[in-house]
PDB file of N, CA and C in Angstrom:
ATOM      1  N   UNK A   1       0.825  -1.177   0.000  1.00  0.00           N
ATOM      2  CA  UNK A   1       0.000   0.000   0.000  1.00  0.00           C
ATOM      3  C   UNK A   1       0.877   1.251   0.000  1.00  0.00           C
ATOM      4  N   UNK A   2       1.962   1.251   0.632  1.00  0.00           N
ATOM      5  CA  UNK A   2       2.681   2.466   0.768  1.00  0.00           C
ATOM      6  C   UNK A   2       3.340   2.740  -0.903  1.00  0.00           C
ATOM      7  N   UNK A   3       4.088   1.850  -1.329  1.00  0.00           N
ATOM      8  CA  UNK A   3       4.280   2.050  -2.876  1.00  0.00           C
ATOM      9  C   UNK A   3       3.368   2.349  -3.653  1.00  0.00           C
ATOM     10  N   UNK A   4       2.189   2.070  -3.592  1.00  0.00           N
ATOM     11  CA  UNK A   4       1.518   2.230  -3.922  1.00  0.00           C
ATOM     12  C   UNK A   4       0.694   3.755  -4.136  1.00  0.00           C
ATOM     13  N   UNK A   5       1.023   4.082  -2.768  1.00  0.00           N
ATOM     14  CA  UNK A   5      -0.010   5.377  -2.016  1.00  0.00           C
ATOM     15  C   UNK A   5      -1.179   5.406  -1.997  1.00  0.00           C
ATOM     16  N   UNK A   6      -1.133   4.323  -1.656  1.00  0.00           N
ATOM     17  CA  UNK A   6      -3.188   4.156  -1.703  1.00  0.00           C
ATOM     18  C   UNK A   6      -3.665   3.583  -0.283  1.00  0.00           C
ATOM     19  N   UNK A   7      -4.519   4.165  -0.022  1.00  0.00           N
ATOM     20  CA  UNK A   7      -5.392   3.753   1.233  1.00  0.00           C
ATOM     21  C   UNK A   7      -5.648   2.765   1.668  1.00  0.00           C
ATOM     22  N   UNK A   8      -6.194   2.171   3.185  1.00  0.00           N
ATOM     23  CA  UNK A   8      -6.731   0.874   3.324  1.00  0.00           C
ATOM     24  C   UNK A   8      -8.104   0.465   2.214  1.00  0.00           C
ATOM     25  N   UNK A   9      -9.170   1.522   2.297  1.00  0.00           N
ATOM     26  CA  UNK A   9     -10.457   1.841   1.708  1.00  0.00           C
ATOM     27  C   UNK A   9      -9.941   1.824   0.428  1.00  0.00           C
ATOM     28  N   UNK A  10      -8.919   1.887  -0.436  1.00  0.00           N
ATOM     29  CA  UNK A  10      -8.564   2.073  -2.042  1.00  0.00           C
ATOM     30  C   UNK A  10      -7.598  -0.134  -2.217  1.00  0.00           C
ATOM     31  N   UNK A  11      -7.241  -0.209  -0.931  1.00  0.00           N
ATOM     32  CA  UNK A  11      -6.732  -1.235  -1.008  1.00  0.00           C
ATOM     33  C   UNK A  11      -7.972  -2.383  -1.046  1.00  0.00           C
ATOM     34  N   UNK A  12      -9.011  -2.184  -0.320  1.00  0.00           N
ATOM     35  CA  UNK A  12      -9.956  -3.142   0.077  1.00  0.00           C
ATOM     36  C   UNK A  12     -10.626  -3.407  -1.011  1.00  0.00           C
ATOM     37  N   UNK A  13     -10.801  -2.139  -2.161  1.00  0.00           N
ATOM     38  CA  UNK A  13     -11.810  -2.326  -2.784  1.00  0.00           C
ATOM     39  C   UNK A  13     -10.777  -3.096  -4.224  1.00  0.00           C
ATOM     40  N   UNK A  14      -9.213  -3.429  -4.566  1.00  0.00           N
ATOM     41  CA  UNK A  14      -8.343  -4.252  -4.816  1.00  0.00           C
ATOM     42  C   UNK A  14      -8.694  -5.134  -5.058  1.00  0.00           C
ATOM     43  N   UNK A  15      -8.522  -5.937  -3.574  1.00  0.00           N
ATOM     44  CA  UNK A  15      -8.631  -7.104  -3.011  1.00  0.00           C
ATOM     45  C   UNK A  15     -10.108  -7.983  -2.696  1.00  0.00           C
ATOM     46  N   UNK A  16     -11.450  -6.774  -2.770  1.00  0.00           N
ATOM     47  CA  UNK A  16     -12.245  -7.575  -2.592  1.00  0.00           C
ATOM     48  C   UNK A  16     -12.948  -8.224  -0.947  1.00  0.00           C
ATOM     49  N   UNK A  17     -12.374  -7.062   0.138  1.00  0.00           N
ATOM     50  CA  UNK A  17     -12.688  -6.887   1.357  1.00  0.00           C
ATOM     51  C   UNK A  17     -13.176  -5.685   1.724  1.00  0.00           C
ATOM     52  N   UNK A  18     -13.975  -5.469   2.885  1.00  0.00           N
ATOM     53  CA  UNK A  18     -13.934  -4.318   3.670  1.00  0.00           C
ATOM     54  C   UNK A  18     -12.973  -3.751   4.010  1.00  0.00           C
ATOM     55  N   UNK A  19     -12.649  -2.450   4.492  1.00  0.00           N
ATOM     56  CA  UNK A  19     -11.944  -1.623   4.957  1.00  0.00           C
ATOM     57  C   UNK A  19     -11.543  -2.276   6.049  1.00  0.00           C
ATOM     58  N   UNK A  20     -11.943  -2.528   7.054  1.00  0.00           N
ATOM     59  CA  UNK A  20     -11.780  -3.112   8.435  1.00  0.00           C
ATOM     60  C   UNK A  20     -10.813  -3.919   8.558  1.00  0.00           C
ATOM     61  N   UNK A  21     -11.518  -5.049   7.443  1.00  0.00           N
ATOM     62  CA  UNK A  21     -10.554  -6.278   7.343  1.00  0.00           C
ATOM     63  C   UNK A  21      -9.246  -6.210   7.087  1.00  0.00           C
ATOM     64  N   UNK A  22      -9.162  -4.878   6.270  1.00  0.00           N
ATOM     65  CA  UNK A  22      -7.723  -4.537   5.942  1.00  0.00           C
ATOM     66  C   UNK A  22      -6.761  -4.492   7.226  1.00  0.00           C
ATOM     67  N   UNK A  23      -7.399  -3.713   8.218  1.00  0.00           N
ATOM     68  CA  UNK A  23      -6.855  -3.018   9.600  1.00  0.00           C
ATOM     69  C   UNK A  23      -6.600  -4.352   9.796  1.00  0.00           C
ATOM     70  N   UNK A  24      -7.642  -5.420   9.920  1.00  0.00           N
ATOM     71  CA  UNK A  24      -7.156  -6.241  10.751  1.00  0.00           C
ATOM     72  C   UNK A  24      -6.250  -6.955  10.353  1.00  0.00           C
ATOM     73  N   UNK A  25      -5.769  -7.312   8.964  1.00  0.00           N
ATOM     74  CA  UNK A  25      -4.783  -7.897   8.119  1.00  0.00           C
ATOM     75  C   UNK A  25      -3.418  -7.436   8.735  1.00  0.00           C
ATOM     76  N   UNK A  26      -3.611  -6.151   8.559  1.00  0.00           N
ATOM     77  CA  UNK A  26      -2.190  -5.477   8.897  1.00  0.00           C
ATOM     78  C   UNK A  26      -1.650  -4.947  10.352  1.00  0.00           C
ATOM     79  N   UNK A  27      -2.587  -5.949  11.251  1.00  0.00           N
ATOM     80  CA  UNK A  27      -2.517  -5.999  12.536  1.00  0.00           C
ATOM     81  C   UNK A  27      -1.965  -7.513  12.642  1.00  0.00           C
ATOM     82  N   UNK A  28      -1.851  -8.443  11.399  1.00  0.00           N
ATOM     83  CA  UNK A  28      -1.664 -10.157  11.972  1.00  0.00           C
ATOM     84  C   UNK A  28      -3.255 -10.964  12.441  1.00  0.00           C
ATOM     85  N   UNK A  29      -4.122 -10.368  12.240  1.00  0.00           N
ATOM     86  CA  UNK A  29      -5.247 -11.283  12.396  1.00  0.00           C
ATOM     87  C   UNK A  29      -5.810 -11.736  11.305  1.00  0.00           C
ATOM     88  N   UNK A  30      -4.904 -13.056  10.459  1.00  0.00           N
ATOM     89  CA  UNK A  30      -5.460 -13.766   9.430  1.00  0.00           C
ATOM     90  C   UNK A  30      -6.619 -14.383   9.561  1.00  0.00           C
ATOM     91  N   UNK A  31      -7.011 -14.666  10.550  1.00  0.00           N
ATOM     92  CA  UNK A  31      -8.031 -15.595  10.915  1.00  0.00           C
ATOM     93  C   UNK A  31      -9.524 -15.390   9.703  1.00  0.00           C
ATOM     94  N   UNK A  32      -9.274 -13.987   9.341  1.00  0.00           N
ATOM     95  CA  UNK A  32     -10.324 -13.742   9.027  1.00  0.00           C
ATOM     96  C   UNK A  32     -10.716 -13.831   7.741  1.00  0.00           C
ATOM     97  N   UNK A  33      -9.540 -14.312   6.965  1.00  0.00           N
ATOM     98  CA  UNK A  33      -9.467 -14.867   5.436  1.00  0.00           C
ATOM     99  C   UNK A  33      -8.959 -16.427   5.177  1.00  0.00           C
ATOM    100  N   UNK A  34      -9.031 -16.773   4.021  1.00  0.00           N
ATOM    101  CA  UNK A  34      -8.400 -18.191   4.120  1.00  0.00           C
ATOM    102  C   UNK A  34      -7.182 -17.982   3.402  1.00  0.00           C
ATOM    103  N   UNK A  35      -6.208 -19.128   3.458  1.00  0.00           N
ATOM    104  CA  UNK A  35      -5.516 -19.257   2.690  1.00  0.00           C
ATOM    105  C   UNK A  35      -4.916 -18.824   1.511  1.00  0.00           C
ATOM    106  N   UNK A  36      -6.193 -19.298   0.761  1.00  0.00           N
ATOM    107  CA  UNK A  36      -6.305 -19.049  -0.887  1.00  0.00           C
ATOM    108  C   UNK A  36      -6.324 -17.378  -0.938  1.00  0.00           C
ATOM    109  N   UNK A  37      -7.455 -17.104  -0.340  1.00  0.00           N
ATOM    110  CA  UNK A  37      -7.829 -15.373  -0.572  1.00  0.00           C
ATOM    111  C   UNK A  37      -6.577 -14.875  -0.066  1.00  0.00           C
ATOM    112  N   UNK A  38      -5.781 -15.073   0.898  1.00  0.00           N
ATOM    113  CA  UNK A  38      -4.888 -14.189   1.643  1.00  0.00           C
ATOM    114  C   UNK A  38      -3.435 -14.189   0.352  1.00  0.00           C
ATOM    115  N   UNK A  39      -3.294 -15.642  -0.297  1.00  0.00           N
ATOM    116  CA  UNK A  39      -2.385 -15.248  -1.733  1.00  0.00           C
ATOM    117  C   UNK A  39      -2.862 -15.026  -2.573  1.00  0.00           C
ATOM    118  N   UNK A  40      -3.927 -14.684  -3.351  1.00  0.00           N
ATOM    119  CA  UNK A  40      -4.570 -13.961  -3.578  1.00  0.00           C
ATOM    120  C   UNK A  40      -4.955 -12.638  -3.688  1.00  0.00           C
ATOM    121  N   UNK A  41      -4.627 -12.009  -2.414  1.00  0.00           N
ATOM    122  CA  UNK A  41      -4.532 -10.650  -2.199  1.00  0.00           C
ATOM    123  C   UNK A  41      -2.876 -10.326  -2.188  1.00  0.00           C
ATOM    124  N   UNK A  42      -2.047 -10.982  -1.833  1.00  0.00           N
ATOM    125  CA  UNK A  42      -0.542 -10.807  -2.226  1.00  0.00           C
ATOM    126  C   UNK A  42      -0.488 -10.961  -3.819  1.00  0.00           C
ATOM    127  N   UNK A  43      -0.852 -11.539  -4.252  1.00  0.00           N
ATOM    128  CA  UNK A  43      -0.905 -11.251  -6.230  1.00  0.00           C
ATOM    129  C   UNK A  43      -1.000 -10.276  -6.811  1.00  0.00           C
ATOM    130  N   UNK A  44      -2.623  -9.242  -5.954  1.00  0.00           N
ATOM    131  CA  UNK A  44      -3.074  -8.332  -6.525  1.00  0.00           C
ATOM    132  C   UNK A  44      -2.187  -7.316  -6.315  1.00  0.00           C
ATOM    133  N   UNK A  45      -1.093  -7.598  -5.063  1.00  0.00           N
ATOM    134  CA  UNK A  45      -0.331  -6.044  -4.640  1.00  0.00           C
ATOM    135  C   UNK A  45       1.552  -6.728  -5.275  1.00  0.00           C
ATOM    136  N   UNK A  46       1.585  -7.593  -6.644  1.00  0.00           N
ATOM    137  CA  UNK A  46       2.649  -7.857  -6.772  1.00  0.00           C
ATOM    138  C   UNK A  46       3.551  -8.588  -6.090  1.00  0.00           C
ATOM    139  N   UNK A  47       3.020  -9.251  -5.158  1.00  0.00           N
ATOM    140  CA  UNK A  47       3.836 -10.242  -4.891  1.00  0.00           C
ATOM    141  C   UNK A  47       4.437 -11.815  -5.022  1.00  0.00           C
ATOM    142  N   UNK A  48       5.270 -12.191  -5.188  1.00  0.00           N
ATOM    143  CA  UNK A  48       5.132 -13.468  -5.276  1.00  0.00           C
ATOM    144  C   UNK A  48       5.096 -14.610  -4.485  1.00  0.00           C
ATOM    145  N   UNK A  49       4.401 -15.342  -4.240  1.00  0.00           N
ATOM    146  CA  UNK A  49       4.387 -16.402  -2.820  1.00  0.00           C
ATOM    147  C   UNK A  49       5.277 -17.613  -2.635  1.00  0.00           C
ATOM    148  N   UNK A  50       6.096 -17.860  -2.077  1.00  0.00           N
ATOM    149  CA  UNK A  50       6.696 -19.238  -2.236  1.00  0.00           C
ATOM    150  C   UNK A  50       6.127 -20.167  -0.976  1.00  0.00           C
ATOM    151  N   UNK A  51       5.821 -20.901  -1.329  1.00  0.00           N
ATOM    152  CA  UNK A  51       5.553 -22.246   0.167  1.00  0.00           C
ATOM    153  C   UNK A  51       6.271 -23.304   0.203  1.00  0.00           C
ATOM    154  N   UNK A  52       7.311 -23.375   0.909  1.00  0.00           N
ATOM    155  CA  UNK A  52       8.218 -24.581   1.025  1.00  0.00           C
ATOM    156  C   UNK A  52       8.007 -25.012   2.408  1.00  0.00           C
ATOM    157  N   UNK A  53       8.272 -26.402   2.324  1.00  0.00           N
ATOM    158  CA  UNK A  53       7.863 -27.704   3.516  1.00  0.00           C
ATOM    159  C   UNK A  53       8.828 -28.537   3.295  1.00  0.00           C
ATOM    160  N   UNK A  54       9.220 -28.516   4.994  1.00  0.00           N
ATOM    161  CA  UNK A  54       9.898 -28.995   4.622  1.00  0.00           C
ATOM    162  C   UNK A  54       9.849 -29.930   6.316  1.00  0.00           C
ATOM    163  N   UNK A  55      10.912 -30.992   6.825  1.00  0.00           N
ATOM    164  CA  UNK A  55      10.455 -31.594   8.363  1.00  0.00           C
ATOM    165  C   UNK A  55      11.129 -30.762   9.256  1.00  0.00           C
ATOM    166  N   UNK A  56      10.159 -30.879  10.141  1.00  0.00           N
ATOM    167  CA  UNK A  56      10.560 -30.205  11.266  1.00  0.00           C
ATOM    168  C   UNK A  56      11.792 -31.147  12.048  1.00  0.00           C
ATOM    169  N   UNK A  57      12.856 -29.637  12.491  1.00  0.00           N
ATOM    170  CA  UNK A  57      14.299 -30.673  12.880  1.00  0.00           C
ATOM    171  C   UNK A  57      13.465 -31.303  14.199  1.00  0.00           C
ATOM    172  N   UNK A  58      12.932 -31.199  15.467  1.00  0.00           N
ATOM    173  CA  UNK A  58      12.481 -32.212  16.585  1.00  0.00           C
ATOM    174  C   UNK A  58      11.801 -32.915  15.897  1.00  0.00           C
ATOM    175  N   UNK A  59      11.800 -34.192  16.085  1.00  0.00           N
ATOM    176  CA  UNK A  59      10.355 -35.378  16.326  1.00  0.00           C
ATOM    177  C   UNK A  59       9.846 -35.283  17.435  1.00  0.00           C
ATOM    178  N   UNK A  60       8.567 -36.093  17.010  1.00  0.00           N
ATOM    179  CA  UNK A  60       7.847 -35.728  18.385  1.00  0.00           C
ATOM    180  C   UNK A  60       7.068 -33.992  18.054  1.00  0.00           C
ATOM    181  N   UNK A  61       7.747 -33.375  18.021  1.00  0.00           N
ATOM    182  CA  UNK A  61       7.190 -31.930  17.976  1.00  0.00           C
ATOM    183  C   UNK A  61       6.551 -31.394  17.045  1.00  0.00           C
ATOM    184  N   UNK A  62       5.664 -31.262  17.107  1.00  0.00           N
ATOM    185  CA  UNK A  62       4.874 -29.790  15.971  1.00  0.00           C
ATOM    186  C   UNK A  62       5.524 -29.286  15.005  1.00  0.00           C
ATOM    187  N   UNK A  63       4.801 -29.571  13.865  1.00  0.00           N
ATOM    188  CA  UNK A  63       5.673 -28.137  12.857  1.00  0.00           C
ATOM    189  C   UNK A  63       5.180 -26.956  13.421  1.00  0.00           C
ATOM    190  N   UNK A  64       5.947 -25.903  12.461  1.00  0.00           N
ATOM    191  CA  UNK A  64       5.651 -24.599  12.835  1.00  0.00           C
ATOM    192  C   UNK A  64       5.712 -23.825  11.419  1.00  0.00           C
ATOM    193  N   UNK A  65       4.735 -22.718  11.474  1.00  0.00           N
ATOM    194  CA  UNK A  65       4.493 -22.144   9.954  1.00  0.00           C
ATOM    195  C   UNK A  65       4.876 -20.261  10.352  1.00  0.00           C
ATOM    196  N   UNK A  66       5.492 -20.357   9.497  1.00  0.00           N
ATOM    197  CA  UNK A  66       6.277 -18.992   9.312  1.00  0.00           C
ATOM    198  C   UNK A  66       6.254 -18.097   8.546  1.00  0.00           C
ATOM    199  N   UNK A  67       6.222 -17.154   8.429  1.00  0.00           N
ATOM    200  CA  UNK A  67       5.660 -15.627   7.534  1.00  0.00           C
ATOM    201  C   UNK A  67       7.039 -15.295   7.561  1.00  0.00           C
ATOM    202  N   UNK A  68       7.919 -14.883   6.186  1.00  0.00           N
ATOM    203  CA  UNK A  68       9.076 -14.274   6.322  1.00  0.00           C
ATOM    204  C   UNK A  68       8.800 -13.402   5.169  1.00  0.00           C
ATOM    205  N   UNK A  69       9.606 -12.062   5.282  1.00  0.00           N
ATOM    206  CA  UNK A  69       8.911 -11.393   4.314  1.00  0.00           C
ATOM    207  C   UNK A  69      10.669 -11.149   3.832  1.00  0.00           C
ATOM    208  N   UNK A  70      10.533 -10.964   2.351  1.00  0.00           N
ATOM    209  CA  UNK A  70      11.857 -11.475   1.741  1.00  0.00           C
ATOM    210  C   UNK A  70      12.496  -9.607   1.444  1.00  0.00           C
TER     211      UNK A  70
END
């Protein structure tokens, strides 16, 4: 949005959300989109997504999913 210079309200209407949702996006509360829509909305603002999987070094333990921004 900042490269851009465009608003949450100029971003939402982009992407295909409310204004709000934006706030809450850019607060870390994904909860409120899925997956698909959330790369999806990284497309529309030029980005490209990579998803790599790979094992987690403990056994026994949980993976863990990570947001790195490149």
């Amino acid at each position: 949005m900042a490269e851009r210079e465009i608003t949450q309200t100029e971003a939402a209407k982009l992407v295909g959300v409310k204004q709000p949702n934006i706030s809450k996006l850019l607060q870390g509360q994904f909860k409120l989109v899925s997956v698909e829509k959330l790369l999806r909305m990284l497309a529309v603002f030029d980005q490209d997504v990579e998803i790599k999987i790979k094992p987690h070094r403990k056994r026994g333990e949980g993976g863990r999913i990570t947001f790195i921004r490149a």
